[in-house]
Protein backbone atom coordinates (compact mmCIF):
# COMPACT_ATOMS: atom_id res chain seq x y z
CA UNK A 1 -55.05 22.19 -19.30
CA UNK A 2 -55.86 25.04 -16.40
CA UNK A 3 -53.63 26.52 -14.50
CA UNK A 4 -56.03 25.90 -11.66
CA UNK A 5 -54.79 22.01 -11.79
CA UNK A 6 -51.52 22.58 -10.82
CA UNK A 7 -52.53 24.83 -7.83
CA UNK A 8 -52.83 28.11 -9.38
CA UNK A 9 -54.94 30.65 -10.56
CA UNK A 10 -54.80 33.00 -13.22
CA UNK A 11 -53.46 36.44 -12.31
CA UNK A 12 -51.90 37.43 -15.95
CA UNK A 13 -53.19 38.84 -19.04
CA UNK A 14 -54.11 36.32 -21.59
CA UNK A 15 -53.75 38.21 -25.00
CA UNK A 16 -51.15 37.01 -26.70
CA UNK A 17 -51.43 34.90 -30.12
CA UNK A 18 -49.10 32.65 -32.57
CA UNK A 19 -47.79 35.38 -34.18
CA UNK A 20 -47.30 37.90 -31.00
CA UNK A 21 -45.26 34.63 -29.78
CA UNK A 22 -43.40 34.34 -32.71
CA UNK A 23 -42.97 38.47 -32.89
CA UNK A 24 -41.98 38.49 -29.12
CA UNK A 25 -39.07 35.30 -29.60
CA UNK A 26 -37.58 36.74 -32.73
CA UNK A 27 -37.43 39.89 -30.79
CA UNK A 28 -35.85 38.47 -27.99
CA UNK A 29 -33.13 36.85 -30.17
CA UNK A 30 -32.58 39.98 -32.29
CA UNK A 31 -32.48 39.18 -36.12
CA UNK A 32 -29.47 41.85 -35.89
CA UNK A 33 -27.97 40.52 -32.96
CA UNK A 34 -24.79 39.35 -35.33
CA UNK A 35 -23.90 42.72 -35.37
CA UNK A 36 -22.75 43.82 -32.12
CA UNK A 37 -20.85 40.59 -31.58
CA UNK A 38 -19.47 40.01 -34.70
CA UNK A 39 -16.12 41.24 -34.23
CA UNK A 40 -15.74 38.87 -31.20
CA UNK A 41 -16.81 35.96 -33.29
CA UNK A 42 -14.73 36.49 -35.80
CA UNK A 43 -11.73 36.64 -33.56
CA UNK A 44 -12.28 33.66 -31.80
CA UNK A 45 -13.85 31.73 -34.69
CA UNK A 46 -10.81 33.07 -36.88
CA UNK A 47 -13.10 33.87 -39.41
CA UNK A 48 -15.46 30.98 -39.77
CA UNK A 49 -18.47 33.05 -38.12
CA UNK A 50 -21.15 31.41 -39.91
CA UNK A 51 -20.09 28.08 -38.86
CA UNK A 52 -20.54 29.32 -35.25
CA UNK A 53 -23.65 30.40 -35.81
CA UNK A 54 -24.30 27.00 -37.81
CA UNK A 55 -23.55 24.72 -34.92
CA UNK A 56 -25.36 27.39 -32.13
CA UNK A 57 -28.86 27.02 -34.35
CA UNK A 58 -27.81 23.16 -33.93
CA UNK A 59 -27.43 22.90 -30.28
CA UNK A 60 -29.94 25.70 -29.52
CA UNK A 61 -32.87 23.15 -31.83
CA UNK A 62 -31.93 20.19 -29.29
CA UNK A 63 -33.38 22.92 -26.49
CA UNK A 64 -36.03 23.74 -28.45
CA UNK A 65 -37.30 21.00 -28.79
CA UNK A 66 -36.93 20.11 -25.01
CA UNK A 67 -38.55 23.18 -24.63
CA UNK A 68 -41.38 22.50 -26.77
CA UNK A 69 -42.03 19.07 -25.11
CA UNK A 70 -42.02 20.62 -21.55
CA UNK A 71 -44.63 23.65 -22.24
CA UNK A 72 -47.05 21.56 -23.29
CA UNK A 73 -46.69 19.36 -19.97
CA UNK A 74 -46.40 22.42 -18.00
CA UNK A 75 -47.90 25.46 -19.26
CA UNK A 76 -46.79 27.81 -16.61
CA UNK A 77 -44.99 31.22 -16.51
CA UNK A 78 -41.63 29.90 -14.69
CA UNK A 79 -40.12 28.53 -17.97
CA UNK A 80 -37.17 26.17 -17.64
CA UNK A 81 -38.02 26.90 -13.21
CA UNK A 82 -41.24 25.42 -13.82
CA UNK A 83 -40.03 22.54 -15.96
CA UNK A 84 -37.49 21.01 -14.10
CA UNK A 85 -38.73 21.47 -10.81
CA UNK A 86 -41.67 19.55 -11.91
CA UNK A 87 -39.95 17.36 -14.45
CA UNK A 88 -36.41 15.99 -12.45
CA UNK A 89 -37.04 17.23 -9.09
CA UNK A 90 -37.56 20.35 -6.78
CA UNK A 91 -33.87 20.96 -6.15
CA UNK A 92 -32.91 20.97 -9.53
CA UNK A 93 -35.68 22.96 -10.22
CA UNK A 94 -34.61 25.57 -8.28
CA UNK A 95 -31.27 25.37 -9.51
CA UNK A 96 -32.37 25.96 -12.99
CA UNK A 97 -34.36 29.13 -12.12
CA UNK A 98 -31.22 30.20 -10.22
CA UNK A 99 -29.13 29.48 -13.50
CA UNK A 100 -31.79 31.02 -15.85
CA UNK A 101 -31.63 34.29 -13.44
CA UNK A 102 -27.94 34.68 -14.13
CA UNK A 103 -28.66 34.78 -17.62
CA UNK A 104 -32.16 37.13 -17.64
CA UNK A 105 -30.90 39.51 -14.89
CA UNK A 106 -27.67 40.27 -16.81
CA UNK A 107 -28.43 40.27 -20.31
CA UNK A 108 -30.49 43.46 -20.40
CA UNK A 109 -27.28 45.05 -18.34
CA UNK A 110 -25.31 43.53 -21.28
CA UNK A 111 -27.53 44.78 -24.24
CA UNK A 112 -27.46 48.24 -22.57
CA UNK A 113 -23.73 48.20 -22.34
CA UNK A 114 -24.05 47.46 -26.69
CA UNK A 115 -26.12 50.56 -27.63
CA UNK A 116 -24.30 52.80 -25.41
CA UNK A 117 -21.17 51.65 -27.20
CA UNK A 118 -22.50 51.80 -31.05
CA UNK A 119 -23.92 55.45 -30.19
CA UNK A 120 -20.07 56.75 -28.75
CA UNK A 121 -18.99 57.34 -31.97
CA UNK A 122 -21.95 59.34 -32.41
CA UNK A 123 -22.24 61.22 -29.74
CA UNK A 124 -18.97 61.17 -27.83
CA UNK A 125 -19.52 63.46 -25.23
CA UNK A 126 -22.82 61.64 -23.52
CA UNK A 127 -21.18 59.63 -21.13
CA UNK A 128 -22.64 55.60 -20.81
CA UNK A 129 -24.23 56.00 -17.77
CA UNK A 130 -26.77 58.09 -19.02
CA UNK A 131 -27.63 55.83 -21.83
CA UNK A 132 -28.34 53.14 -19.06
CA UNK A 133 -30.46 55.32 -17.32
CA UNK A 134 -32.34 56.37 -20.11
CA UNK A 135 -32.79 52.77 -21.43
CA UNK A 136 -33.47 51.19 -18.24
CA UNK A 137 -36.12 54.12 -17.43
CA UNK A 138 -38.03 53.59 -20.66
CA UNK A 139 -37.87 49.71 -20.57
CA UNK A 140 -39.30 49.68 -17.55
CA UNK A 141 -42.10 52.14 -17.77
CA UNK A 142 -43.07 50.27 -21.09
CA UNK A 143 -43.11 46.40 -19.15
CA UNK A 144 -45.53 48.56 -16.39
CA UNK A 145 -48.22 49.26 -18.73
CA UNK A 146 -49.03 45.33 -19.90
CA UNK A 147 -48.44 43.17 -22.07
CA UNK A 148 -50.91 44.35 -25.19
CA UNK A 149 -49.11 47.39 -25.38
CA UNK A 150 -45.68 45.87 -25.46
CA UNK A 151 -46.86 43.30 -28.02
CA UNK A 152 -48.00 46.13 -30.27
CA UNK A 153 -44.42 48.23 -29.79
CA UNK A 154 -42.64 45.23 -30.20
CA UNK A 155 -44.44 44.34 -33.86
CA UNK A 156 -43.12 47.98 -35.25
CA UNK A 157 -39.49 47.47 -33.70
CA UNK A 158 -39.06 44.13 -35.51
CA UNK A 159 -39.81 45.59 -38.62
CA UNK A 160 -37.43 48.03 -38.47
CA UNK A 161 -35.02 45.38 -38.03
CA UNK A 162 -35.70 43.42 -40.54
CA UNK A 163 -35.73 46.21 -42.92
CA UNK A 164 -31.99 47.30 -41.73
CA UNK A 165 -31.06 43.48 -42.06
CA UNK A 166 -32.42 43.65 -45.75
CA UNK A 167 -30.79 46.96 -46.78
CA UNK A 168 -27.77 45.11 -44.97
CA UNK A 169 -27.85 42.16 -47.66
CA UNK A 170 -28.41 43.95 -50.60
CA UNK A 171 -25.65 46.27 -50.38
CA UNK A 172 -23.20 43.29 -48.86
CA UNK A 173 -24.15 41.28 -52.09
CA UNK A 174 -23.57 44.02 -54.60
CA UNK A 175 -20.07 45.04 -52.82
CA UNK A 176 -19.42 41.43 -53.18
CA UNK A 177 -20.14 40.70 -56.64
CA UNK A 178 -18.57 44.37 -57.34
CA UNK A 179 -14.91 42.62 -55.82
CA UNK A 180 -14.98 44.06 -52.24
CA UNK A 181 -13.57 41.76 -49.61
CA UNK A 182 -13.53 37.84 -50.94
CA UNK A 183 -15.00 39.28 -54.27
CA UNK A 184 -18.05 36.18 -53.96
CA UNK A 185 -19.80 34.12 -51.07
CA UNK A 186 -16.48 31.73 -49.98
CA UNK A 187 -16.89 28.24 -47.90
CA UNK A 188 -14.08 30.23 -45.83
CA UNK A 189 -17.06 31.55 -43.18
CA UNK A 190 -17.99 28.36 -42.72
CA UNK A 191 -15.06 25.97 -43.15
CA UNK A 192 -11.36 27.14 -43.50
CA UNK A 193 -9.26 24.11 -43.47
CA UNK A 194 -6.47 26.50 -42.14
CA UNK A 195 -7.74 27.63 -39.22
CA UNK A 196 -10.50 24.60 -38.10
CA UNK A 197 -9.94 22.98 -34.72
CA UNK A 198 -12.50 22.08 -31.93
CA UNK A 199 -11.49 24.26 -29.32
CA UNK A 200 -11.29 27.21 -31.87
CA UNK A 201 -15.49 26.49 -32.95
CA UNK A 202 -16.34 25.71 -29.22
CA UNK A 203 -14.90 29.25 -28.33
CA UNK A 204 -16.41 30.99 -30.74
CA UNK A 205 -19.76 29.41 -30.17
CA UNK A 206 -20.20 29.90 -26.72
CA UNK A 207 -20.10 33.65 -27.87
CA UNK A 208 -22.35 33.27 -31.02
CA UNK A 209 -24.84 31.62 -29.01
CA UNK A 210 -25.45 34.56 -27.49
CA UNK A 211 -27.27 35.81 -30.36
CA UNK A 212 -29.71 33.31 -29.48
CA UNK A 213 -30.73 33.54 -26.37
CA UNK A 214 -34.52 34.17 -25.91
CA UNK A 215 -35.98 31.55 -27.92
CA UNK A 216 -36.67 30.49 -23.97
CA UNK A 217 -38.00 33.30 -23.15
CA UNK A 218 -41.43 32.38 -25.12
CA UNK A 219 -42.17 29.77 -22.35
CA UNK A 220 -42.27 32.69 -20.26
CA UNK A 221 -45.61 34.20 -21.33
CA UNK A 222 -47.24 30.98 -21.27
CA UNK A 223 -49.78 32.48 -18.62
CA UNK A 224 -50.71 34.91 -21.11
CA UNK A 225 -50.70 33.29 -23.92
CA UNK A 226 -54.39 33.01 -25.39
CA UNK A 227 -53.73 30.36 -28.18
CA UNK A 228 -54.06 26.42 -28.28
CA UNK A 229 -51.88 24.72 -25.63
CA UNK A 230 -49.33 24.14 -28.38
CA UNK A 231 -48.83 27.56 -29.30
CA UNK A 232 -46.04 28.02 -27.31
CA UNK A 233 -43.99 25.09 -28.62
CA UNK A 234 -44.56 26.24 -31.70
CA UNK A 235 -43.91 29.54 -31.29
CA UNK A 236 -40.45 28.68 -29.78
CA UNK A 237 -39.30 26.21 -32.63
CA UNK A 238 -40.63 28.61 -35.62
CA UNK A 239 -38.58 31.70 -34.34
CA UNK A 240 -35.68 30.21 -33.57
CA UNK A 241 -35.09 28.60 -37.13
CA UNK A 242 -36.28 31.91 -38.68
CA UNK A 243 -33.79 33.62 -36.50
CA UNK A 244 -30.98 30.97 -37.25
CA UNK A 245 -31.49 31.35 -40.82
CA UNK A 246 -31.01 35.29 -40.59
CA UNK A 247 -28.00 34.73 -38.21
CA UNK A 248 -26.18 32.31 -41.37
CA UNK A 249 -26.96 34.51 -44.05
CA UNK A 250 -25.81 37.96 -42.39
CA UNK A 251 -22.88 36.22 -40.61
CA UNK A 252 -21.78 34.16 -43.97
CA UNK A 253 -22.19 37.92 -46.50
CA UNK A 254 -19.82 39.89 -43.46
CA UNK A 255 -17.31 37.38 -43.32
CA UNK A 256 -16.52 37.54 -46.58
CA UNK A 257 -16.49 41.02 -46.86
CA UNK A 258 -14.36 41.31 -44.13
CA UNK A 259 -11.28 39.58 -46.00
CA UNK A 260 -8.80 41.48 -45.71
CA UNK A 261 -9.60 43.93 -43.22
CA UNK A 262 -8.56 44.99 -40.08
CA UNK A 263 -10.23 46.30 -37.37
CA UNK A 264 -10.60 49.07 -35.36
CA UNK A 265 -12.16 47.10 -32.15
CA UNK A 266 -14.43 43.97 -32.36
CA UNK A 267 -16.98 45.84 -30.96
CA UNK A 268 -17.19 48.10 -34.01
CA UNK A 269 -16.00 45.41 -36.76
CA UNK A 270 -19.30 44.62 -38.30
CA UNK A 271 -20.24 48.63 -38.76
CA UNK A 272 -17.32 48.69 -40.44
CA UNK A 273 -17.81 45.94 -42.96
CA UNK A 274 -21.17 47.86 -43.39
CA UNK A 275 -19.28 51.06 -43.86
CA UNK A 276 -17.04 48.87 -46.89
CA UNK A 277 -20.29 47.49 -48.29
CA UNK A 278 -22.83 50.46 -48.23
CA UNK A 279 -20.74 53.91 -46.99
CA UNK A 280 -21.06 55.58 -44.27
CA UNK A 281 -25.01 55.62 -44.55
CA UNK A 282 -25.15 51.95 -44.43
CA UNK A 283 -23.19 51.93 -41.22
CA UNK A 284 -24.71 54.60 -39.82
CA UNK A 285 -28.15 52.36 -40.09
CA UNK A 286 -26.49 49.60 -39.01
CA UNK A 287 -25.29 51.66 -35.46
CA UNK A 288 -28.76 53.01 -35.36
CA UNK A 289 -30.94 50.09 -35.71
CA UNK A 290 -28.20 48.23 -32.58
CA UNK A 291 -29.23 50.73 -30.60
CA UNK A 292 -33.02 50.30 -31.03
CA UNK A 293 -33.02 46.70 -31.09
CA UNK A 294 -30.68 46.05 -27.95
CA UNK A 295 -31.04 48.97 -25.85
CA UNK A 296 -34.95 49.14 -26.27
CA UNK A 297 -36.35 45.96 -28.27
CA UNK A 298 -34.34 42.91 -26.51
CA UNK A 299 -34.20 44.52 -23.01
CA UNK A 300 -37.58 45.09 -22.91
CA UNK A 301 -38.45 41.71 -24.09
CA UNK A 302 -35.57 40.33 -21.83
CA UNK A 303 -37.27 42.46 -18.82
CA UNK A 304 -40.27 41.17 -19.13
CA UNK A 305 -39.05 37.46 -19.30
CA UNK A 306 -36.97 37.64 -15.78
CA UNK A 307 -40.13 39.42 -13.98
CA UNK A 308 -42.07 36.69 -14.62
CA UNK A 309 -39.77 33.78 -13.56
CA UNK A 310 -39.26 35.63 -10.65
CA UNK A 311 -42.86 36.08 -10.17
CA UNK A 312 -43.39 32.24 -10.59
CA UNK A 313 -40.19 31.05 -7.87
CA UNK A 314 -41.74 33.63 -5.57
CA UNK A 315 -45.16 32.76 -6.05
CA UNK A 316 -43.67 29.36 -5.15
CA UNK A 317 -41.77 30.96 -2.18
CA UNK A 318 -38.45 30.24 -3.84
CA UNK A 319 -37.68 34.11 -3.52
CA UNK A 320 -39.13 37.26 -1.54
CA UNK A 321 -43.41 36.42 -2.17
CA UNK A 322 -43.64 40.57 -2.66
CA UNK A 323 -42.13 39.67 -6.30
CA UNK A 324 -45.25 38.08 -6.75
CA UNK A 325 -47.35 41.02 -6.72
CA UNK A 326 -49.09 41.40 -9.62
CA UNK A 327 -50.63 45.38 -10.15
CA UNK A 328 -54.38 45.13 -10.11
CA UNK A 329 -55.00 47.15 -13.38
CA UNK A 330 -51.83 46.04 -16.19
CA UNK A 331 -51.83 43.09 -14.72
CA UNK A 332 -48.18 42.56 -14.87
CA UNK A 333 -45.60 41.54 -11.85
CA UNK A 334 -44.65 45.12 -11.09
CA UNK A 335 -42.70 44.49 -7.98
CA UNK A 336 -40.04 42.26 -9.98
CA UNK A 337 -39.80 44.60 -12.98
CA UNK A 338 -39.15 47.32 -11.09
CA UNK A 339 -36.20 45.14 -9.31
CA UNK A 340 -34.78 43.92 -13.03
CA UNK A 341 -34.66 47.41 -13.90
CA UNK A 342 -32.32 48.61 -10.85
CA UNK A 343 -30.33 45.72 -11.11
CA UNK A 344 -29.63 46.54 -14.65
CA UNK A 345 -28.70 49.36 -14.37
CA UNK A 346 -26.15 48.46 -11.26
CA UNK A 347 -24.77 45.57 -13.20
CA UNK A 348 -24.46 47.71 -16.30
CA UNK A 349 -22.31 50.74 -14.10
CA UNK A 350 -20.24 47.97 -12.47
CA UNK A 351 -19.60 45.72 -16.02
CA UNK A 352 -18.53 49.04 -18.45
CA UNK A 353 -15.47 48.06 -19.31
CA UNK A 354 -15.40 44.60 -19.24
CA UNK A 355 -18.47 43.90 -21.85
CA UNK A 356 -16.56 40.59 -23.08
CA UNK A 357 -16.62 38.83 -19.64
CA UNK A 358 -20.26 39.68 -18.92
CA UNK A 359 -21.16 38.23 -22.07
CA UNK A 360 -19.26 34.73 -21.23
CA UNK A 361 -21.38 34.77 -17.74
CA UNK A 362 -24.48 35.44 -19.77
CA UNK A 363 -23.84 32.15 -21.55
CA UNK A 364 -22.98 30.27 -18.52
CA UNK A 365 -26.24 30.95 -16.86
CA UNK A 366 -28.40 30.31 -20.07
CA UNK A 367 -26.40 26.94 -21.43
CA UNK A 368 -26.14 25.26 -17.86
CA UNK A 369 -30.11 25.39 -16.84
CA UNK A 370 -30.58 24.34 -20.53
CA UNK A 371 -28.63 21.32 -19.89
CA UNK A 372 -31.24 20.81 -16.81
CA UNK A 373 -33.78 20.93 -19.05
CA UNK A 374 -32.87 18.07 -21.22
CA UNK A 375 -32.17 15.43 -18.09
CA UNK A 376 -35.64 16.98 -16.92
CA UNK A 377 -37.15 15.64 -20.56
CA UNK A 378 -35.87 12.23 -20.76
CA UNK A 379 -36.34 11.81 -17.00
CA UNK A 380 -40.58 12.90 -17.26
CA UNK A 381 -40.93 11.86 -20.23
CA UNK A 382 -39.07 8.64 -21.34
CA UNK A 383 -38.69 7.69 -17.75
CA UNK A 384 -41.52 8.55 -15.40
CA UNK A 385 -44.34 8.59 -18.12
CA UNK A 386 -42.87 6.10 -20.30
CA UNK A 387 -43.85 7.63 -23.52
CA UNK A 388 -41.31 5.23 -25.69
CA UNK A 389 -40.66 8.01 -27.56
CA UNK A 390 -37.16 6.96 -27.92
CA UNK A 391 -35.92 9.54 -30.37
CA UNK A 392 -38.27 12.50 -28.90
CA UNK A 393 -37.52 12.05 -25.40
CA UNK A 394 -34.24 10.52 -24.83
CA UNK A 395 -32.04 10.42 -27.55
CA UNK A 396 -32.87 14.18 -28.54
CA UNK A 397 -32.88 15.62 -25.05
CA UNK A 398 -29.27 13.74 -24.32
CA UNK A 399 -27.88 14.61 -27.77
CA UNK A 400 -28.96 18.60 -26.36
CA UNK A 401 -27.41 17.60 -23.15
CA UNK A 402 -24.14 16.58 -25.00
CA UNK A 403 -23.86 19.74 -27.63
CA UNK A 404 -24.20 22.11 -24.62
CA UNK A 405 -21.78 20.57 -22.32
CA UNK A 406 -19.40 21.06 -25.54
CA UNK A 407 -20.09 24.40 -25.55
CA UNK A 408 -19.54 24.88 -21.86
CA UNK A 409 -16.19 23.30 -21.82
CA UNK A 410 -15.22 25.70 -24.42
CA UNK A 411 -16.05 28.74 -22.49
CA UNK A 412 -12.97 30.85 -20.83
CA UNK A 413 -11.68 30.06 -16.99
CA UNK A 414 -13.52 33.90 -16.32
CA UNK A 415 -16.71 32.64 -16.96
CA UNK A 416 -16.43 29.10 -15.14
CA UNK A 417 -15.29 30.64 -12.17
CA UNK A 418 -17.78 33.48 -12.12
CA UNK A 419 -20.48 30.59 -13.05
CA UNK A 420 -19.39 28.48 -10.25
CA UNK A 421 -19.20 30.92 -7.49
CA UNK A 422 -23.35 31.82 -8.47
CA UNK A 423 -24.21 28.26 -8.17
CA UNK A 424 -22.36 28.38 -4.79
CA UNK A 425 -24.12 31.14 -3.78
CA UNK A 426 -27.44 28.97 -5.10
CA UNK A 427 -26.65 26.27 -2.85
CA UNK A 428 -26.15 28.01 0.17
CA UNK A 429 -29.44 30.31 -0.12
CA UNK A 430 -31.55 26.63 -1.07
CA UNK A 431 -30.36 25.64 2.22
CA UNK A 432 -31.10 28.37 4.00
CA UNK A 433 -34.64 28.40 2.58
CA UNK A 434 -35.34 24.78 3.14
CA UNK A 435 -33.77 25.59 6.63
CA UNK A 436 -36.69 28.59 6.97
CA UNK A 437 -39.71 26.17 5.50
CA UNK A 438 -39.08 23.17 8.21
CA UNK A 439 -41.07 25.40 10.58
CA UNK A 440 -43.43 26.53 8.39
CA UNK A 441 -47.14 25.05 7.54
CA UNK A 442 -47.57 24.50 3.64
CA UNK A 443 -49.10 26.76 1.79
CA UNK A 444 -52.98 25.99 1.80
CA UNK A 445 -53.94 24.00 -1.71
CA UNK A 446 -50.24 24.19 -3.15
CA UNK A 447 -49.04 20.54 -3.11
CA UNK A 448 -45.29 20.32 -3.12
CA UNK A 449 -43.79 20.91 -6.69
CA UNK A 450 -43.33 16.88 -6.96
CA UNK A 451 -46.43 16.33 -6.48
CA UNK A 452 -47.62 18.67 -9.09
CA UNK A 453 -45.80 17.36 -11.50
CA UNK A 454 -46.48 13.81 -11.02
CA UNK A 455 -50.15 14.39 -10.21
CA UNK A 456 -51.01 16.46 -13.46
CA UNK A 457 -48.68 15.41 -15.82
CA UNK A 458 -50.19 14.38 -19.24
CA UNK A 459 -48.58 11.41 -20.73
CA UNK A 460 -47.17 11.70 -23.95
C-alpha cells in the first residue's frame, strides 16, 4: 500500500530492513534496561522482580499484537497517532499522540537522568548537568545525519549490550552455584507466597514496564522502512519477546543473588549484586555499559521516535506545521529533533532529583494511548471491517485493554495526577485548534483523517 493513498507523499528515507527493525526495537527497549531499575522493582515487587517482568512481557504482547494489526492497515510514521485517529476516531486520535508525547518527550530526559547517576560514583565531581548536555548534544547531532547512519551505530551499541548482559549471566550463575545469595535459581523471584498480593505486582509492574517501552517505537519508522508491508509487525512482535526473555532471565539470576542483601540506594542495587557476583570489574561493566545504552543507545532511538510523531500530527496540522520540515539532504524531520533535544534537556534539569516520579509519568503516557490502541483495533477491525476475527480483533485487543487498565490503577496518586493534568492540558489545546480550523479551508488533497481511514482501509 502507498503512502500516496492516504494523502501523502514520501518525504523519508526508505532504508531500513527486518533486522535494522528488529536492531532498532531491541534497542529501544534496552536488553539491560533491568539494571537501572532494578532496585525499584525489587522494592515494590518485594522481591518477586521476575514476575513483574513476567506479567509486563504479558500485557506489553496484547499491544503488540494491536500494534502489529494496525501497521499493516496503516503504514504511516505517526504510530499509535496514526492508528487511532484513523482506526476509532480523530479526537481520540489526537489524544493518543498527545499521550504517546508524554511518554517519548520524557523518556530520553529520564534515560539521561540514569547514566548521569551510574557514572557519579565514577566521577563525582562532574556535576549532572553536564552529562545532559553532553548526551543530549551528541544524540541529537547523530538523529541529524539520517537514518542509515544511526542504523549502523545502533547495530555496534547492541552488541555491546548483549555482550555485558552475557558476562552478566555467567558470573551471576557461577556465584550462584558457588552459594552467593539464594545459593541456586529460587521460585522466590517469581512467586513468594509471603509477600504476593495484587496491589504489590501491579506496583511493581507499572515500573518494570518501563523496561519495555519502545517496542512502539518500530511503528515509527514505518515511512522508512524498505521491507514487505509486514515487516513492521513483525519486527515489533520478534523484539519484544526477545527482549522479554532477556528481561526474565537477568531479573530471575539478580533476585536471587540479592538474598540477603541490603542496599545502598535502588538506583545502585543491581551494580551491586554485580559487584557480589563478578567484583568490582563486573560492576564496573555493568555501570559502563548503563551509561552507553541509556544515555546514548535508547535516547537516540527514543529521539528519533518522538520527531517523527511529531512530524506526522504536524504534517496533519495537529501541532506547529514547521515540525514538519523535513532537511532536504538527511532527510530526517530536523525541526522536531532539534525541539526533543531542548526539551530533554529542560525536563532532565527540572526532574534531577525526583527520577522515581518521572518514571511513573513515563508510564502513564505510554500505558494510557496503548489502551487507545486496543478500542481502536476491535473498533476497525471487528467492528467497522467486520473481519470476524473474534480472537484477533476483539477478544485480544480487550484482554490488552483490561491488563493495562490493571496496571494503571496500580500506579501511585503522583503519577495520576500529573497524567491527568496533561490530558487536561490536551483537551483544552484540541479545542483551541478545532476552534482555529473552523475558519480555515482544508488542506488541498488531505481528506479528513476519517475519511482516510475508512476510504483506504484494507479489510482483514
Amino acid at each position: 500500500m502507498s503512502l500516496e493513498q492516504f494523502g501523502y507523499q514520501d518525504q523519508l528515507d526508505r532504508a531500513l530492513t527486518l533486522s535494522d527493525l528488529i536492531v532498532y526495537g531491541m534497542i529501544f527497549m534496552v536488553p539491560i534496561a533491568p539494571f537501572a531499575v532494578f532496585g525499584f522493582v525489587w522494592q515494590d515487587a518485594r522481591g518477586m522482580v521476575a514476575l513483574a517482568y513476567l506479567i509486563g512481557l504479558a500485557g506489553m504482547l496484547f499491544t503488540a499484537l494491536s500494534y502489529a494489526a494496525m501497521s499493516q492497515a496503516f503504514p504511516l510514521a505517526g504510530s499509535v497517532y496514526a492508528y487511532v485517529q484513523r482506526g476509532l476516531h480523530e479526537f481520540a486520535g489526537f489524544l493518543a499522540g498527545w499521550l504517546i508525547l508524554l511518554d517519548y518527550i520524557l523518556v530520553p530526559a529520564l534515560l539521561y537522568l540514569f547514566s548521569a547517576i551510574a557514572l557519579q560514583p565514577i566521577l563525582p565531581a562532574v556535576p549532572e548537568w553536564a552529562w545532559l548536555v553532553g548526551f543530549v548534544t551528541f544524540n541529537a547531532a547523530a538523529n541529524l545525519l539520517g537514518i542509515r547512519f544511526t542504523a549502523r551505530l545502533y547495530k555496534v551499541l547492541l552488541a555491546l549490550e548483549l555482550l555485558t548482559l552475557a558476562l552478566f549471566v555467567i558470573f551471576g550463575a557461577l556465584a550462584l552455584h558457588a552459594g552467593a545469595g539464594a545459593g541456586r535459581l529460587t521460585l522466590a523471584p517469581l512467586y513468594d507466597p509471603r509477600h504476593f498480593s495484587l496491589s504489590t505486582v501491579a506496583g511493581a509492574t507499572s515500573i518494570a514496564v518501563l523496561s519495555f517501552l519502545g517496542f512502539d517505537g518500530i511503528s515509527t519508522l514505518s515511512e522508512e522502512s524498505a521491507g514487505a508491508r509486514n515487516a513492521i509487525a513483525r519486527a515489533t512482535l520478534l523484539s519484544l519477546v526477545l527482549i522479554g526473555a532477556l528481561f526474565i532471565l537477568q531479573t530471575w539470576i539478580a533476585a536471587d543473588l540479592a538474598r540477603g542483601m541490603r542496599f545502598a540506594s535502588a538506583a545502585t542495587a543491581f551494580y551491586e549484586i554485580a559487584a557480589r557476583a563478578g567484583g568490582p570489574a563486573l560492576s564496573l561493566t555493568a555501570i559502563l555499559a548503563v551509561v552507553i545504552s541509556f544515555g546514548i543507545a535508547n535516547a537516540m532511538a527514543a529521539q528519533a521516535a518522538v520527531a517523527r510523531v511529531l512530524f506526522a500530527m504536524a504534517r496533519d496540522r495537529k501541532l506547529p506545521p514547521v515540525l514538519a520540515a523535513v532537511h532536504p539532504r538527511f532527510k530526517t524531520p530536523y525541526v522536531s529533533t532539534l525541539l526533543v533535544a531542548s526539551i530533554s534537556l529542560l525536563v532532565g534539569l527540572l526532574f534531577t532529583h525526583r527520577i522515581d516520579d518521572l518514571t511513573r509519568v513515563v508510564n502513564f503516557g505510554a500505558l494510557t494511548s496503548f489502551a487507545l490502541l486496543h478500542l481502536a483495533v476491535a473498533w476497525h477491525h471487528f467492528i467497522r471491517q467486520r473481519s470476524g476475527a473474534w480472537l484477533r480483533h476483539l477478544l485480544l485487543p480487550l484482554a490488552g485493554f483490561a491488563v493495562i487498565l490493571y496496571v494503571l490503577y496500580g500506579m501511585d496518586r503522583t503519577a495520576k495526577v500529573l497524567g491527568g493534568c496533561w490530558i487536561a492540558a490536551g483537551i483544552v489545546y484540541y479545542i483551541g485548534l478545532a476552534a482555529c480550523a473552523r475558519g480555515r479551508p482544508r488542506q488541498a488533497g488531505a481528506p479528513p483523517p476519517s475519511a482516510r481511514g475508512a476510504r483506504h482501509a484494507p479489510r482483514s
